[in-house]
Structure formats: C-alpha cells, structure tokens
C-alpha atoms as a PDB file:
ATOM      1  CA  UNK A   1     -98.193  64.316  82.487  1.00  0.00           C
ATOM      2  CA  UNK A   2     -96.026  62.855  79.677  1.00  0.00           C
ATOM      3  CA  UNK A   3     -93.355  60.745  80.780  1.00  0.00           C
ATOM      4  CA  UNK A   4     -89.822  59.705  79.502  1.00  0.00           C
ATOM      5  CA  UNK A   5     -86.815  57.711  80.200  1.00  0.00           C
ATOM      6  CA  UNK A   6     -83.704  58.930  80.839  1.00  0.00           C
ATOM      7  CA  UNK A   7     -80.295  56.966  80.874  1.00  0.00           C
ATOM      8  CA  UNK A   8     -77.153  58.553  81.930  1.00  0.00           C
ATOM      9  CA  UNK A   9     -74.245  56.536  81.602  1.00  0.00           C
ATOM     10  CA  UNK A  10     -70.730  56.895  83.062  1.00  0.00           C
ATOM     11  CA  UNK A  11     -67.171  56.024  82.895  1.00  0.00           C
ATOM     12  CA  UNK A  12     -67.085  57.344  86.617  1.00  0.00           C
ATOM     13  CA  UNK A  13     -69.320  58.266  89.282  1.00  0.00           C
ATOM     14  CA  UNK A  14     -71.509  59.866  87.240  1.00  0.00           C
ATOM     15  CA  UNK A  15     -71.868  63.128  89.098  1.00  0.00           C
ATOM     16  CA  UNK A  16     -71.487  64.877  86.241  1.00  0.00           C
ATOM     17  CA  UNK A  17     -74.083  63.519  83.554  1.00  0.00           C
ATOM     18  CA  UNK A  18     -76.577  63.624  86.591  1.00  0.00           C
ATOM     19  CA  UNK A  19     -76.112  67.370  87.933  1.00  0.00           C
ATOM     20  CA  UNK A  20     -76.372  68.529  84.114  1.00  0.00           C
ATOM     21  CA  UNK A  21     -79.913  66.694  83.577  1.00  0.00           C
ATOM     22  CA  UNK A  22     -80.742  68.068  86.603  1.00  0.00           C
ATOM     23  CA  UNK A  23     -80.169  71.538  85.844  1.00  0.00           C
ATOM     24  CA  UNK A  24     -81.800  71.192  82.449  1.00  0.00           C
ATOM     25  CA  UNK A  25     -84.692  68.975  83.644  1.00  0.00           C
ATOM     26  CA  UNK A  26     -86.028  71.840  86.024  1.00  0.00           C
ATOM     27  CA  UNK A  27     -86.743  73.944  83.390  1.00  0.00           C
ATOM     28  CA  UNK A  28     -89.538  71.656  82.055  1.00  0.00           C
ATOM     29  CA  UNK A  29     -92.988  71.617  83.748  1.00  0.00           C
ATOM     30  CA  UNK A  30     -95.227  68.324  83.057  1.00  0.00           C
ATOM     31  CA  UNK A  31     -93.075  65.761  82.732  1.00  0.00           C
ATOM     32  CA  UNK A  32     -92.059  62.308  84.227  1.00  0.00           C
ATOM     33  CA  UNK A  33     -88.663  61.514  84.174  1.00  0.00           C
ATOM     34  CA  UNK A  34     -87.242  57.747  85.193  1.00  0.00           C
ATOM     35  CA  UNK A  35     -83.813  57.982  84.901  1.00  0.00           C
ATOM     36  CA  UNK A  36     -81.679  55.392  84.700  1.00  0.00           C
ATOM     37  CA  UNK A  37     -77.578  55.257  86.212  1.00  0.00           C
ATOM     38  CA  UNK A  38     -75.186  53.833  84.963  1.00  0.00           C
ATOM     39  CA  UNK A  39     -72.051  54.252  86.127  1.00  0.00           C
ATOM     40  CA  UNK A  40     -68.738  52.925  85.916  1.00  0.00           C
ATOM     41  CA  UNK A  41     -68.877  51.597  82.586  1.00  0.00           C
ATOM     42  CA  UNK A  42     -65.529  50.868  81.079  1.00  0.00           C
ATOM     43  CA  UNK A  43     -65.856  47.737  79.038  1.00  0.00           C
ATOM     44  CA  UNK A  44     -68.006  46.159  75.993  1.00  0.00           C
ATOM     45  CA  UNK A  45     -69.369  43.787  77.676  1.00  0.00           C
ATOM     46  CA  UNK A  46     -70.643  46.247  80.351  1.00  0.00           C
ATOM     47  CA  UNK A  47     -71.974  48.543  77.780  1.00  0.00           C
ATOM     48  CA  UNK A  48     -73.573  46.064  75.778  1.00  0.00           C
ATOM     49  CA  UNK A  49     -75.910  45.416  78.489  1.00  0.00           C
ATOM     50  CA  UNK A  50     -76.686  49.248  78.903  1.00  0.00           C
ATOM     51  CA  UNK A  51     -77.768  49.319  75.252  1.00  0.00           C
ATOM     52  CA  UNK A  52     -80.306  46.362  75.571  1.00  0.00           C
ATOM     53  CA  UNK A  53     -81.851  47.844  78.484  1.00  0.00           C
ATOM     54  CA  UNK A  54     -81.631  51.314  76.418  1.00  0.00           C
ATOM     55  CA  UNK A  55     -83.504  49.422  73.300  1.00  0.00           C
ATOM     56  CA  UNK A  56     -85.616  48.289  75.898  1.00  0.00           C
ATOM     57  CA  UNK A  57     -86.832  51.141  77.470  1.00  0.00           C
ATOM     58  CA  UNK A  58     -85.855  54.143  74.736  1.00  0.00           C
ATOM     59  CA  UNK A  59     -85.514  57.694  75.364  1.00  0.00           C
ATOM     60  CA  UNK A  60     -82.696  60.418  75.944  1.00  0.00           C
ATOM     61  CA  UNK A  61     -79.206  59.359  76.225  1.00  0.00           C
ATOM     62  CA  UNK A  62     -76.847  61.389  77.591  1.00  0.00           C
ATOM     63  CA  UNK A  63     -73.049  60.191  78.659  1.00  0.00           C
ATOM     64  CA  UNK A  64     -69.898  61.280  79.594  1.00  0.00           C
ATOM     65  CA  UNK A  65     -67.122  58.210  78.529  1.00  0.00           C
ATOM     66  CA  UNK A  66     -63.850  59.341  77.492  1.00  0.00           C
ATOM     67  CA  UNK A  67     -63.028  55.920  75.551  1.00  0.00           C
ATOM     68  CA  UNK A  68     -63.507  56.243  71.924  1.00  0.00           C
ATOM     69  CA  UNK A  69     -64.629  53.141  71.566  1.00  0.00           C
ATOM     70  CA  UNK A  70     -67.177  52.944  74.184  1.00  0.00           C
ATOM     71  CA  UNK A  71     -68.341  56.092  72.325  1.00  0.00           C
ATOM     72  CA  UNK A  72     -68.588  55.317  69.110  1.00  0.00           C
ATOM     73  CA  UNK A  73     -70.551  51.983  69.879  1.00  0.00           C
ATOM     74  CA  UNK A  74     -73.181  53.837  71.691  1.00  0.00           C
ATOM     75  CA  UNK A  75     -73.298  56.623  68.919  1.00  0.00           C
ATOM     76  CA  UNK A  76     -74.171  54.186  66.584  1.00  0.00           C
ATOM     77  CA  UNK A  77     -76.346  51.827  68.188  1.00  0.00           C
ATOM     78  CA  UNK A  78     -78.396  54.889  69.300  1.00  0.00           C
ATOM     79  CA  UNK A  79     -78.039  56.055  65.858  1.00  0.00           C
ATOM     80  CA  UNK A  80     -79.671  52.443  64.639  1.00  0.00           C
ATOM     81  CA  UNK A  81     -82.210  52.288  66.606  1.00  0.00           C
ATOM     82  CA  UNK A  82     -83.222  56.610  66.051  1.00  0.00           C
ATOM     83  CA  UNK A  83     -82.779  57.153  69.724  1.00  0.00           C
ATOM     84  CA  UNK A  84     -81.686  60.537  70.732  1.00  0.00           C
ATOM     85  CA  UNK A  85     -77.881  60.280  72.363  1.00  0.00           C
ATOM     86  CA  UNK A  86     -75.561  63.039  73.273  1.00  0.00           C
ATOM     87  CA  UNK A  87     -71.950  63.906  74.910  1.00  0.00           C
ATOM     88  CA  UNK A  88     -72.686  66.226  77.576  1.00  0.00           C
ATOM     89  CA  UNK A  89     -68.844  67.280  77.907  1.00  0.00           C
ATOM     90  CA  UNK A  90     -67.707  67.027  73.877  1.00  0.00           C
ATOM     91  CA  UNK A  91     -68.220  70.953  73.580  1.00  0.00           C
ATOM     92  CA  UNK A  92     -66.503  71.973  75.806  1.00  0.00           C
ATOM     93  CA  UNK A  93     -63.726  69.829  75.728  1.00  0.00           C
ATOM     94  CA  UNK A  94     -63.063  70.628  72.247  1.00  0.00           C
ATOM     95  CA  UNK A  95     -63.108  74.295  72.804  1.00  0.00           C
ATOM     96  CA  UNK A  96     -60.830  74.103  75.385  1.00  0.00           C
ATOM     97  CA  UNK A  97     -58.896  71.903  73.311  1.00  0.00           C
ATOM     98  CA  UNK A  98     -58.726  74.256  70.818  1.00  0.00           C
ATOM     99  CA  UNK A  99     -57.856  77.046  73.387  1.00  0.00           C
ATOM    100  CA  UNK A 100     -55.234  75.546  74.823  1.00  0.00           C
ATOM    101  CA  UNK A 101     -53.834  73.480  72.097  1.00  0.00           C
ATOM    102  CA  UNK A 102     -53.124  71.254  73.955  1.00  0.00           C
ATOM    103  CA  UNK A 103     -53.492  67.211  74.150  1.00  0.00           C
ATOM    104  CA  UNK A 104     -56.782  65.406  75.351  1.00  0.00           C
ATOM    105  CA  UNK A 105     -55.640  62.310  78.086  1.00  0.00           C
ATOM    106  CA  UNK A 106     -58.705  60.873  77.823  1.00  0.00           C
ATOM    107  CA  UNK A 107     -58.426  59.047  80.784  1.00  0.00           C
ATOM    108  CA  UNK A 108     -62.172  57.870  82.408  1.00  0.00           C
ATOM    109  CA  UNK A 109     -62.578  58.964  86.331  1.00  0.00           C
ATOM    110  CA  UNK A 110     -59.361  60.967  86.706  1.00  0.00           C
ATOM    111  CA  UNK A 111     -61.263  63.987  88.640  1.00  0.00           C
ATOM    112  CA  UNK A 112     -61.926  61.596  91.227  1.00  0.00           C
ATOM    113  CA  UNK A 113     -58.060  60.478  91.640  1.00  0.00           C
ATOM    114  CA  UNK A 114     -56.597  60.614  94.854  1.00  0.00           C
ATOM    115  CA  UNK A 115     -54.544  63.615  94.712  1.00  0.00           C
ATOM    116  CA  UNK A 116     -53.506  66.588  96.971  1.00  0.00           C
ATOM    117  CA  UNK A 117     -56.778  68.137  96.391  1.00  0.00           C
ATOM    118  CA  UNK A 118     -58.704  64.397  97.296  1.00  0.00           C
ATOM    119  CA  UNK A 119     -56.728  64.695 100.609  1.00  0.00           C
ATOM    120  CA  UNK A 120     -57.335  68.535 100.733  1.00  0.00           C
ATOM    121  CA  UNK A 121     -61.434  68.133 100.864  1.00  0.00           C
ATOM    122  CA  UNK A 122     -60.968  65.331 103.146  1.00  0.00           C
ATOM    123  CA  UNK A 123     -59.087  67.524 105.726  1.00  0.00           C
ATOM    124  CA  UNK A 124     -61.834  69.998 105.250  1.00  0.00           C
ATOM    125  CA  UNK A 125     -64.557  67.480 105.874  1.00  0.00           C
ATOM    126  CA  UNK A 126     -63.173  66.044 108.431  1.00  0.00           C
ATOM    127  CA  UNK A 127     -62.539  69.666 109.755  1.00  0.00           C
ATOM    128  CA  UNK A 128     -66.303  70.244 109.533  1.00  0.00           C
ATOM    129  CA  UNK A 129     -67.767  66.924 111.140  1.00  0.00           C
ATOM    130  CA  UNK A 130     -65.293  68.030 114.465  1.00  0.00           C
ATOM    131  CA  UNK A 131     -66.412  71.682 114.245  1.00  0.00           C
ATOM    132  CA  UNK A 132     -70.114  71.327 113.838  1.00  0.00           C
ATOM    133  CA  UNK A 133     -72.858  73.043 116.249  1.00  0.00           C
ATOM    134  CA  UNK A 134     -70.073  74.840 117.790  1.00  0.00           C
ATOM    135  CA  UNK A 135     -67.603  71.978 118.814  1.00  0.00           C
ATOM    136  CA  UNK A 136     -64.050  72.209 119.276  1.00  0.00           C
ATOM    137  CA  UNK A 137     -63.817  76.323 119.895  1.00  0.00           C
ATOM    138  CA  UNK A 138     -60.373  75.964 120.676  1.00  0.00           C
ATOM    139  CA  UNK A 139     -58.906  75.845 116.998  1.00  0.00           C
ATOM    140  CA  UNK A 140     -61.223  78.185 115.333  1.00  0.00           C
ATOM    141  CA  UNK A 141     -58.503  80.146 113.572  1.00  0.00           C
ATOM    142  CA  UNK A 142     -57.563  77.177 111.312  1.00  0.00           C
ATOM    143  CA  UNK A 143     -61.091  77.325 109.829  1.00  0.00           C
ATOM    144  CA  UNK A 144     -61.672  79.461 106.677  1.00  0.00           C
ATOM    145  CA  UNK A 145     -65.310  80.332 106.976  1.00  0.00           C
ATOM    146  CA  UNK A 146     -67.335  79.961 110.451  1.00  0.00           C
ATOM    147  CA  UNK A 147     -71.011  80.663 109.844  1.00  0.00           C
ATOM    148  CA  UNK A 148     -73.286  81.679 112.861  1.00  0.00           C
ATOM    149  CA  UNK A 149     -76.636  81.933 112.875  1.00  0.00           C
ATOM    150  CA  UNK A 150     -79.900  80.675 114.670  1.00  0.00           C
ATOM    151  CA  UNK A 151     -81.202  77.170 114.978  1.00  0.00           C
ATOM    152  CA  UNK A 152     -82.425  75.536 111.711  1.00  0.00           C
ATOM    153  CA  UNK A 153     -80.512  78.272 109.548  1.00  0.00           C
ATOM    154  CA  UNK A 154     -79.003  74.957 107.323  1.00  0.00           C
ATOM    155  CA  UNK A 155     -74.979  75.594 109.167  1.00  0.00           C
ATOM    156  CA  UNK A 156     -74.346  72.267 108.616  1.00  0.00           C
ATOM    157  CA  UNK A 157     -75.230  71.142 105.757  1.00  0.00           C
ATOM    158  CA  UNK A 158     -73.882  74.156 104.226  1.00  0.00           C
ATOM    159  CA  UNK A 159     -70.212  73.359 106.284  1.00  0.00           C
ATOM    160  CA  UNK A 160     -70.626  69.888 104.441  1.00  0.00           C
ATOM    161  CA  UNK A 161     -70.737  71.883 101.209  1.00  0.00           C
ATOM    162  CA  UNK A 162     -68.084  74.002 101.503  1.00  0.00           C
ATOM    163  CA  UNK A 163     -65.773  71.654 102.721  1.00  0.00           C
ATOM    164  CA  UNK A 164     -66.326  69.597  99.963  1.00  0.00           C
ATOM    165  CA  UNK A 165     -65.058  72.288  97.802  1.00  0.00           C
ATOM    166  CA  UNK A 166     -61.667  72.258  99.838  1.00  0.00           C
ATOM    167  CA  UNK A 167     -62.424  74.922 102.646  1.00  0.00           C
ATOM    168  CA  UNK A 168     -62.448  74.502 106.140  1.00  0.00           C
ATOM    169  CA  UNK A 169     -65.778  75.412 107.635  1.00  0.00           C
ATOM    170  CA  UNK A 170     -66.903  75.263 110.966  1.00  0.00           C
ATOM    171  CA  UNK A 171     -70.438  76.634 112.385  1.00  0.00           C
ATOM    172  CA  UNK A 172     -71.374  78.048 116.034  1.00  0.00           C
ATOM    173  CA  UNK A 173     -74.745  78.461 117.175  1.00  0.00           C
ATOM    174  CA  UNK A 174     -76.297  81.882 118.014  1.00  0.00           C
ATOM    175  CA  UNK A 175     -78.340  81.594 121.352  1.00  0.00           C
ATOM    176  CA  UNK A 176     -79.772  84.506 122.954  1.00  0.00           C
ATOM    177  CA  UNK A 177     -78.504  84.964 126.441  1.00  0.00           C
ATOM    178  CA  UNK A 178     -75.666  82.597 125.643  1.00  0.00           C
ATOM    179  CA  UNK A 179     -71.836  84.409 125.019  1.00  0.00           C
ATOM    180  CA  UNK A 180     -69.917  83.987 121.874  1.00  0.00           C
ATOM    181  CA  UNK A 181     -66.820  82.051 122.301  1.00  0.00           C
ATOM    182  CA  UNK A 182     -63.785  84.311 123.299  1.00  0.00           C
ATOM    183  CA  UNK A 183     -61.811  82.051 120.131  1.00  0.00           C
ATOM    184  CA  UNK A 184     -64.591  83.945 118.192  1.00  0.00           C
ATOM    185  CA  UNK A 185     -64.292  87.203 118.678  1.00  0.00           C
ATOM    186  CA  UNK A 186     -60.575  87.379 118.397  1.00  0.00           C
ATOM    187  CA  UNK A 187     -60.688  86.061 114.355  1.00  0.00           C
ATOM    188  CA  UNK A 188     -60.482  89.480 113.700  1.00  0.00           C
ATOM    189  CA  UNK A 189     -56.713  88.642 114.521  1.00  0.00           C
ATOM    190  CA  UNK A 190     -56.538  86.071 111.740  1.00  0.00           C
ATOM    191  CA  UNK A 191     -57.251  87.731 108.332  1.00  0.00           C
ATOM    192  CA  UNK A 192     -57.160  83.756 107.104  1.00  0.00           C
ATOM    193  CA  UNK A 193     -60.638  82.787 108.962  1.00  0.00           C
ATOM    194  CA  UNK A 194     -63.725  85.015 107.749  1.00  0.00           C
ATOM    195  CA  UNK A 195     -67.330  85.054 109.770  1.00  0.00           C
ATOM    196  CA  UNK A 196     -70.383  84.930 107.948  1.00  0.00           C
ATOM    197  CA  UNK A 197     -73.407  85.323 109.620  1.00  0.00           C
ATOM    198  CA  UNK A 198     -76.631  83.308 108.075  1.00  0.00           C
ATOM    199  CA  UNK A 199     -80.047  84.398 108.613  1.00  0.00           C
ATOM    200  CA  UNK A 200     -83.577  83.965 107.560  1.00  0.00           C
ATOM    201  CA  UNK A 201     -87.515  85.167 107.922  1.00  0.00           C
ATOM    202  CA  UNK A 202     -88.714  83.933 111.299  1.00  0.00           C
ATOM    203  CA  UNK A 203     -91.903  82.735 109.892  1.00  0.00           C
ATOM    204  CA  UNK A 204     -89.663  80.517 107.582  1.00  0.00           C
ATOM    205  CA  UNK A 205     -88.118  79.658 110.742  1.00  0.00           C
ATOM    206  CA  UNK A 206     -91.053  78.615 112.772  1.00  0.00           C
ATOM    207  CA  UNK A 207     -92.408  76.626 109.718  1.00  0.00           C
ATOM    208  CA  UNK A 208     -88.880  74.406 110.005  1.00  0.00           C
ATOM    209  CA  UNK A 209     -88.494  74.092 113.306  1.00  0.00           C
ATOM    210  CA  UNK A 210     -91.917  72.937 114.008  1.00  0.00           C
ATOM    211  CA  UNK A 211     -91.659  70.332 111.194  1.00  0.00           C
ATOM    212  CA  UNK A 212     -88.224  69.451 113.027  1.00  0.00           C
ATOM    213  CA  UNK A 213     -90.512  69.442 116.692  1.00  0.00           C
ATOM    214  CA  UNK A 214     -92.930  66.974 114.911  1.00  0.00           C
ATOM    215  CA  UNK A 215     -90.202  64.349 113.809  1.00  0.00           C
ATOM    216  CA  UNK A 216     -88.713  64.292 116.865  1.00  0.00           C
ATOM    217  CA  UNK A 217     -92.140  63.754 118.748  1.00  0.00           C
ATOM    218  CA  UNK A 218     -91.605  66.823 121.068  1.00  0.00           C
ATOM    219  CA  UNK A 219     -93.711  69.421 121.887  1.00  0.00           C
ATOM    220  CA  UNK A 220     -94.592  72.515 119.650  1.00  0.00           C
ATOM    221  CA  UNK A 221     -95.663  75.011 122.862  1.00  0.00           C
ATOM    222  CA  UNK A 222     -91.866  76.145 123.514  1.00  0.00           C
ATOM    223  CA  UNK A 223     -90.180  79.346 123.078  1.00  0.00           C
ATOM    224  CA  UNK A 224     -88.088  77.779 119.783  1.00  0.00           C
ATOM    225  CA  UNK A 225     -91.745  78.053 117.443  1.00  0.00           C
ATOM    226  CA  UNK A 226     -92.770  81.754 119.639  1.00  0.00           C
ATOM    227  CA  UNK A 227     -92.616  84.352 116.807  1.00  0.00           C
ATOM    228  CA  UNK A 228     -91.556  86.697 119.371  1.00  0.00           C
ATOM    229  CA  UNK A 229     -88.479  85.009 120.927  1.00  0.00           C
ATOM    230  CA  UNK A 230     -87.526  83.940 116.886  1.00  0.00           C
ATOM    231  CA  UNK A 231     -87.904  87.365 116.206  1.00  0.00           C
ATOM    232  CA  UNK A 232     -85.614  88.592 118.781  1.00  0.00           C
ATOM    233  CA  UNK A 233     -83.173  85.301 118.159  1.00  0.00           C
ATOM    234  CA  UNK A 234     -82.882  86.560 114.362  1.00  0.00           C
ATOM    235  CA  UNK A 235     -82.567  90.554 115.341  1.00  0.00           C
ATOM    236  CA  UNK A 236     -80.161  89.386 118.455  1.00  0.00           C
ATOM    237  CA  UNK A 237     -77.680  87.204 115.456  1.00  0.00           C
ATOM    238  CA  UNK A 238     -77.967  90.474 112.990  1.00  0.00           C
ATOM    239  CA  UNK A 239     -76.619  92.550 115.991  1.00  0.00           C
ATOM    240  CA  UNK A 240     -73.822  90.764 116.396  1.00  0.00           C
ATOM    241  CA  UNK A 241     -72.660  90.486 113.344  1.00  0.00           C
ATOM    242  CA  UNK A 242     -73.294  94.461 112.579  1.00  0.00           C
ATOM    243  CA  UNK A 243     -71.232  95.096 115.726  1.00  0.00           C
ATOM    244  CA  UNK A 244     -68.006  92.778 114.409  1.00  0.00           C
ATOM    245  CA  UNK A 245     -68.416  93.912 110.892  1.00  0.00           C
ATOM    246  CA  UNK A 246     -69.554  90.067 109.583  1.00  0.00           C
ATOM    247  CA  UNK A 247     -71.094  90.022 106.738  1.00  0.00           C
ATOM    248  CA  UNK A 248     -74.677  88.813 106.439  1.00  0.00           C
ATOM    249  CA  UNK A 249     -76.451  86.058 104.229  1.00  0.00           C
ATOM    250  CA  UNK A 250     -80.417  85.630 104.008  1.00  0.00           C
ATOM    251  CA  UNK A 251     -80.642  82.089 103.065  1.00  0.00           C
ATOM    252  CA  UNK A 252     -84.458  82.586 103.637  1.00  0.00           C
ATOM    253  CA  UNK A 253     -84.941  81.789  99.709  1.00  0.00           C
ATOM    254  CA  UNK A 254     -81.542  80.086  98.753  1.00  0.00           C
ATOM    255  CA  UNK A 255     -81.128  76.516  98.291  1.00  0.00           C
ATOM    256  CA  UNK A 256     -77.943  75.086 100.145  1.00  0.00           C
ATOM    257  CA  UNK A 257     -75.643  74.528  97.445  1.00  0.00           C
ATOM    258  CA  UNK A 258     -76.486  78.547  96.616  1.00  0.00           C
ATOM    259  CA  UNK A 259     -75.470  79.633 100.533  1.00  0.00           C
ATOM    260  CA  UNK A 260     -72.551  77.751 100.171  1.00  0.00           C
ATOM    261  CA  UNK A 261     -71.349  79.591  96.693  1.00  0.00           C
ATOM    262  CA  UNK A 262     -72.459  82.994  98.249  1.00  0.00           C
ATOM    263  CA  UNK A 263     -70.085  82.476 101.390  1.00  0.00           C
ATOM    264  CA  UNK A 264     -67.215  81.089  99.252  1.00  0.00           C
ATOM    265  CA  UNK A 265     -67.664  84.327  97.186  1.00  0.00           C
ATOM    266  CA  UNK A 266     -67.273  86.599 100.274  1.00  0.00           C
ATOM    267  CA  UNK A 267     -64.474  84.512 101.309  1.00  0.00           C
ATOM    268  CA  UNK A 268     -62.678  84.582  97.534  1.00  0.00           C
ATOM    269  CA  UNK A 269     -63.603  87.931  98.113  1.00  0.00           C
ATOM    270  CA  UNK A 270     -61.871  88.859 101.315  1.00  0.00           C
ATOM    271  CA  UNK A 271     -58.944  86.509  99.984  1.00  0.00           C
ATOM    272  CA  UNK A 272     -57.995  88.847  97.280  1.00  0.00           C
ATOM    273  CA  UNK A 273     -58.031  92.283  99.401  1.00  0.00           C
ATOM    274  CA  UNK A 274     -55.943  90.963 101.985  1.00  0.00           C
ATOM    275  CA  UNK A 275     -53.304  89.559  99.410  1.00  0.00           C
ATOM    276  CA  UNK A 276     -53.623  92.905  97.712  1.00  0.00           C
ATOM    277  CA  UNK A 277     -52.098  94.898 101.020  1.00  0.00           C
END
C-alpha cells in the first residue's frame, strides 16, 4: 500500500478542505493517507511553521485561506520546494465572481459567524436533543420533520444532521403493541411538520442490534435480535406509515448524512406544494 501525506490548512475550522479530501480520497483504492490539520491559520508566523513541517514531511497541499498573502507565501514556498499545492475553493469563487460581478470580501471564517442562521441551527439542535427517542410529544407540531421507525434505524443521529442544517427534527420510536402519540397523528393538521418513516432489512437490523447487545454486555436471546418479531417490527412501522400517507425511506444501504439529504428533499418537497395552493 503506498502511502502519502496530506496537509490541509485553514483560515477556519477547516470543515471544508477536510470534507473535499474526503470525497476525493474515497475514490482511490491502495493508499495510506496521514493527513495533517491545520486550522486557524491567520498569521506568518503561524504559517511559517506549517511550511517547515510541510518541507518536512512533503506531499499534497490543499487550503482554503482567503488572505492573499498567506496565499501567495504558501504558493511559492510549495512552488520552491516542487510540492504539489492547490486552492480547493479558487474555482469556484472566481466563477461566481464572474457571475455575479460582484466584489470578493475575502474575509477568513465568516460562514461560521454568529448570525441568524448560527442561532437558527442552534434552535434546531437544541430542538432535537429535547425531542429525541420520542421525548417531549407535547410540541410536536413545531418540528419540521419527525422520523419514526424501529430501534437502531440511525433517528438520531440523522435528527443531529438535519438540525444542523437549520430544521427542526424530532424522532419517535415505533414499538409494536405500543400506540402512537395522539400529538402524532393529528400533524396531518399542520402542513408545516412532515412524517417520514425510516426503515431497513431486518437482517441488517439484527446484525446492529446485536453488536449494540454486545457493548452493552446484555444478552443476545431476546425478542429485539428474533428475525421474526424484527420482521413483524419493520412490516408493523411500514403499516403505519401506508395508513397516514408518510412517506418511506430504506436507509438499509444509505450512509447518515445521505438519510438526512433524502428527508430534507421530501420536506423541500412538500414545502413547495403547499406554498403552491
């Protein structure tokens, strides 16, 4: 396995330079990545000691600073030394420059500021930690997306994810034998809140819950692993749905981030028709 070094450097958190090597580095099989972060770098001084340990250990460079500066020092030390260094977000700020004609601020971190949006996804996180596993029925019509499904069908992480993007999600357990929450089955009331419900292949589902059995030393002989009663657990949650006219996600083979963008779609969705009428 051939292996490389990878340095990422940041005027900010960094989110950025790190999701897009991330994206491109799964498409390569065989190789060792060490990446190195760093982040927050708004000075000489600090990025003087990013370029020794870059000389150091060479490989790809790859940074998002907005500081011309900044930039052109680690262009041309890279260039010195013949080590391969990019700008992950010059193309397409300069097309959209171009397209909107309009002036670059240039300004390091400023997705990050603390604007109405910041306090937005906070409300919406904060929304989700209250609401998760099905507490807090009560105010159910303030959330935008409530996912049901069975145990170990990722609610809450996906909640997490979605409120991170500025929606209110909340998530209520499916358990056979168990009622629904009056609060949800009146939504239907609130053409604001949407119910999705999120499913998955019960021998997926045994698979995770009986890794989830082992780490919390308990027993793996109960109903929650019985293919039968996940059978009828999954087939019981589908029923329910089909009967209040929620749509359905398999998450069986969809990572969390891709649940998340699949419900926020339906909800977009939904969105549009309603302000349409």
């Amino acid at each position: 396995m051939s292996k490389f070094h990878l340095h990422l450097i940041s005027d900010s958190t960094g989110e950025t330079a790190h999701s897009l090597a991330r994206a491109c580095l799964v498409q390569f099989e065989g190789i060792d990545v060490q990446e190195h972060h760093w982040t927050l770098i708004r000075s000489m001084n600090q990025l003087e000691n990013v370029i020794e340990n870059i000389i150091e250990n060479p490989g790809v460079v790859m940074y998002t600073l907005v500081d011309d500066k900044l930039r052109k020092t680690i262009q041309k030390e890279c260039k010195k030394k013949q080590i391969p260094c990019i700008s992950v977000l010059d193309p397409i700020i300069h097309f959209l420059n171009t397209y909107f004609n309009a002036k670059i601020r240039g300004k390091p971190g400023i997705q990050h500021e603390m604007d109405d949006d910041y306090f937005t996804r906070i409300d919406a996180m904060q929304y989700a930690l209250s609401h998760d596993d099905g507490q807090s029925y009560w105010n159910l019509a303030e959330a935008d997306i409530i996912l049901l499904g069975v145990s170990r069908t990722s609610k809450t992480p996906t909640c997490i994810y979605i409120a991170n993007r500025g929606l209110k999600a909340a998530n209520v357990p499916y358990v056979p034998g168990v009622s629904l929450p009056e609060d949800l089955l009146k939504l239907g009331e609130y053409p604001n809140s949407m119910v999705i419900g999120l499913t998955k292949d019960p021998n997926r589902l045994i698979q995770i819950r009986k890794n989830r059995l082992i780490s919390l030393n308990e027993k793996d002989n109960t109903d929650y692993i019985d293919i039968e009663n996940v059978k009828k657990e999954v087939i019981g949650c589908r029923r329910v749905c089909n009967e209040n006219g929620w749509p359905i996600i398999d998450v069986t083979r969809r990572s969390i981030e891709e649940t998340a963008a699949a419900a926020i779609k339906l909800y977009e969705t939904r969105q549009l028709k309603y302000a349409d009428k």
